[in-house]
Structure formats: structure tokens, C-alpha cells
N, C-alpha and C. Protein backbone atom coordinates (compact mmCIF):
# COMPACT_ATOMS: atom_id res chain seq x y z
N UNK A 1 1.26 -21.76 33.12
CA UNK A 1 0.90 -20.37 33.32
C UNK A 1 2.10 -19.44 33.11
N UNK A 2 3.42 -19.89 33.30
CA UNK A 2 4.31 -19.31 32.99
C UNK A 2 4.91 -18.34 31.72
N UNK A 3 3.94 -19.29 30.58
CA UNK A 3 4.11 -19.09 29.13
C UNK A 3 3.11 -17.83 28.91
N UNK A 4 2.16 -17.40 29.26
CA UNK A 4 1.22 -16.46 29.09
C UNK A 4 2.13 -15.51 28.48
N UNK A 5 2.59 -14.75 29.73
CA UNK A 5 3.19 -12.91 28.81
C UNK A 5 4.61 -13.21 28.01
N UNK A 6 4.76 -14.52 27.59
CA UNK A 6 5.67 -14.57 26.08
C UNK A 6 4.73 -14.59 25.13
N UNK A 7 3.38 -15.38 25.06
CA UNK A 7 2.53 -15.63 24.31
C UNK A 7 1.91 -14.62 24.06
N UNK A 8 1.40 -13.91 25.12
CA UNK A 8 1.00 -12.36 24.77
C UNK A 8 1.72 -11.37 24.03
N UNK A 9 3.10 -11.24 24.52
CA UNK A 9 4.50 -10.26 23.95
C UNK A 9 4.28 -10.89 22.75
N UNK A 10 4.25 -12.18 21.81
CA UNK A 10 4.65 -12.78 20.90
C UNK A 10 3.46 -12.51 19.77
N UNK A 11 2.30 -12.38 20.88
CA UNK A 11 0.70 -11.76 19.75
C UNK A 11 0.98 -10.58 19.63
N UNK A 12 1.29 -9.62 20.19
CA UNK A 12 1.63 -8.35 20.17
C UNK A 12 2.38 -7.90 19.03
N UNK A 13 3.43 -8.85 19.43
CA UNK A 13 4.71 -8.26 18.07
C UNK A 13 4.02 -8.75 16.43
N UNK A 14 3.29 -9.80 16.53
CA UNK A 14 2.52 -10.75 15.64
C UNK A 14 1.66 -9.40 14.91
N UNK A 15 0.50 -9.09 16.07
CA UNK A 15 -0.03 -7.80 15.77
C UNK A 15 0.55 -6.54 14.77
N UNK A 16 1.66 -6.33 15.38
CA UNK A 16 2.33 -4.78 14.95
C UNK A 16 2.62 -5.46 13.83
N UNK A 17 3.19 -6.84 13.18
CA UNK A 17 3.75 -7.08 12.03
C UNK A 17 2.36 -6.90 11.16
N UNK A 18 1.79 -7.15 11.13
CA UNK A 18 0.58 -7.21 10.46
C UNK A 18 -0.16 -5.90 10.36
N UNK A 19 -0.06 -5.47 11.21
CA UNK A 19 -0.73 -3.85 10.98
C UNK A 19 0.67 -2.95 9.84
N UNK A 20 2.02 -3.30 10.23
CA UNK A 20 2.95 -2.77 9.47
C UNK A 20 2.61 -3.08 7.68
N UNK A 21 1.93 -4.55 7.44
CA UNK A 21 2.10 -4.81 6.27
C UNK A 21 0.58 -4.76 5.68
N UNK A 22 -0.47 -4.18 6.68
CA UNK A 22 -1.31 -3.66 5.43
C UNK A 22 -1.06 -2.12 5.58
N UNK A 23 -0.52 -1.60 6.22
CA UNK A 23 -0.27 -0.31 5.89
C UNK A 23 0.52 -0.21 4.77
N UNK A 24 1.94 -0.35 4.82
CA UNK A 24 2.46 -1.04 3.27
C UNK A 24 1.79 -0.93 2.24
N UNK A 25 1.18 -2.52 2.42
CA UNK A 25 0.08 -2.79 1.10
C UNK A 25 -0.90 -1.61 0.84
N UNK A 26 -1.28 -0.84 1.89
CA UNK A 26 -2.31 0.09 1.14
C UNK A 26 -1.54 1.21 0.81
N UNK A 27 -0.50 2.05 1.06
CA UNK A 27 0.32 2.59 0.43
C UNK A 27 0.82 2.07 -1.06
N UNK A 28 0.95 1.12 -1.13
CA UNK A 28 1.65 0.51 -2.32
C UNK A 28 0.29 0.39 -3.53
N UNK A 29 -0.84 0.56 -2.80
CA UNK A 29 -2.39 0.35 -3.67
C UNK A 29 -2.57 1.60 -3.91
N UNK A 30 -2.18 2.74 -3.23
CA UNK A 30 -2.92 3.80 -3.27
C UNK A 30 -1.60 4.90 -4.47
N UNK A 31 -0.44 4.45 -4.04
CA UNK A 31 0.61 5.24 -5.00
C UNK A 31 0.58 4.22 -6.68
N UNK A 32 0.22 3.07 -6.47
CA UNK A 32 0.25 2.69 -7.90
C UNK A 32 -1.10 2.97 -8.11
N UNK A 33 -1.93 3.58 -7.31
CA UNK A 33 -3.56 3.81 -8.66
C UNK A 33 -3.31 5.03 -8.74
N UNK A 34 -2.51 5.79 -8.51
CA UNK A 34 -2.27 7.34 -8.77
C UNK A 34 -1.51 7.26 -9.67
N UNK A 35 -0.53 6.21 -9.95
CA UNK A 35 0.75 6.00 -11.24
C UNK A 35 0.02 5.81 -11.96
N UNK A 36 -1.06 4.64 -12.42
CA UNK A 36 -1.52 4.68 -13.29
C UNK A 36 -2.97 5.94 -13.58
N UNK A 37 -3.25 6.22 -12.99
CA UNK A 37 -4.13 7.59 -13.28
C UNK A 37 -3.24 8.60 -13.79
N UNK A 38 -1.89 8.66 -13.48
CA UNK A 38 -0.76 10.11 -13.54
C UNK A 38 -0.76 9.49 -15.58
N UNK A 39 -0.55 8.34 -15.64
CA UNK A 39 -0.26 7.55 -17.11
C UNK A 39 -2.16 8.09 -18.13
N UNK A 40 -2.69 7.92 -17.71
CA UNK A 40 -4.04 7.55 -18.44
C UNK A 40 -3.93 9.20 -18.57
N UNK A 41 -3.67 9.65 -17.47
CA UNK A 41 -3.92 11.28 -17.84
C UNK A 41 -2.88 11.92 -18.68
N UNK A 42 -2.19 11.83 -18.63
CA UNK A 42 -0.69 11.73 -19.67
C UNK A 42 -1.47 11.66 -21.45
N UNK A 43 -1.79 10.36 -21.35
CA UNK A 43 -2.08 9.70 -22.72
C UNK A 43 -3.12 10.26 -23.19
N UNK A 44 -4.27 10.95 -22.17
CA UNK A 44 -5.50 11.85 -23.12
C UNK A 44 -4.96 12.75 -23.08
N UNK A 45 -3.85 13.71 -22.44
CA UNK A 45 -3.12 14.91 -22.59
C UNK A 45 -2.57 15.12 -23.94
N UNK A 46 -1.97 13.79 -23.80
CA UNK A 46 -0.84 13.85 -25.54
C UNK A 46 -2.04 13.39 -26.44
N UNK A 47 -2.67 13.11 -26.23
CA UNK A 47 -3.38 12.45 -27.61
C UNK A 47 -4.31 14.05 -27.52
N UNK A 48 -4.91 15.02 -26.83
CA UNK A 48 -5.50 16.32 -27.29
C UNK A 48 -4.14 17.00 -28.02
N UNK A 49 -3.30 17.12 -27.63
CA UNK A 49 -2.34 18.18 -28.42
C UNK A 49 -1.41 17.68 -29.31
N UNK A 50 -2.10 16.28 -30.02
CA UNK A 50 -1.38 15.73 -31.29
C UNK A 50 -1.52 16.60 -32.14
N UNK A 51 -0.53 16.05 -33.40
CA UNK A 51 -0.60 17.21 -34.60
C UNK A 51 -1.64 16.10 -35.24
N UNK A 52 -2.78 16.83 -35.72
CA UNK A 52 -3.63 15.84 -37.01
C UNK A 52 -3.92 16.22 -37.79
């Protein structure tokens, strides 16, 4: 019974690591689908004001 509130403290910290790394990950999902949208929009930009 002794081991409980290390085991608890130890889910806890377990917890926060894991909430830290899909926050991360969805930052890192959400700024690269805007990089590539910032690119695609770029490329129909330049391709309307080519010389033809």
C-alpha cells in the first residue's frame, strides 16, 4: 500500500507526457497542412500570372 501515491504521481506525470505530445503532434499536423496549402496556393497563383 505504500507504493500507491508514487504509482499515482508516476500516472500523472505519464499523463501530462502524453497530453504534451499530442498537443505537439497536432500542432505539427495543423502548421504543416497550412505549409502545404500556403505551397498549392503559391503554385495556382504563379501559374495565373504566367507569361503565355
Amino acid at each position: 500500500m505504500t507504493d500507491e501515491p508514487e504509482d499515482t504521481a508516476a500516472a500523472a506525470k505519464h499523463e501530462k507526457w502524453l497530453e504534451k505530445g499530442v498537443a505537439l503532434r497536432a500542432f505539427f499536423y495543423i502548421f504543416g497542412t497550412h505549409l502545404v496549402a500556403g505551397f498549392v496556393w503559391l503554385l495556382f497563383y504563379l501559374g495565373q500570372h504566367a507569361q503565355k
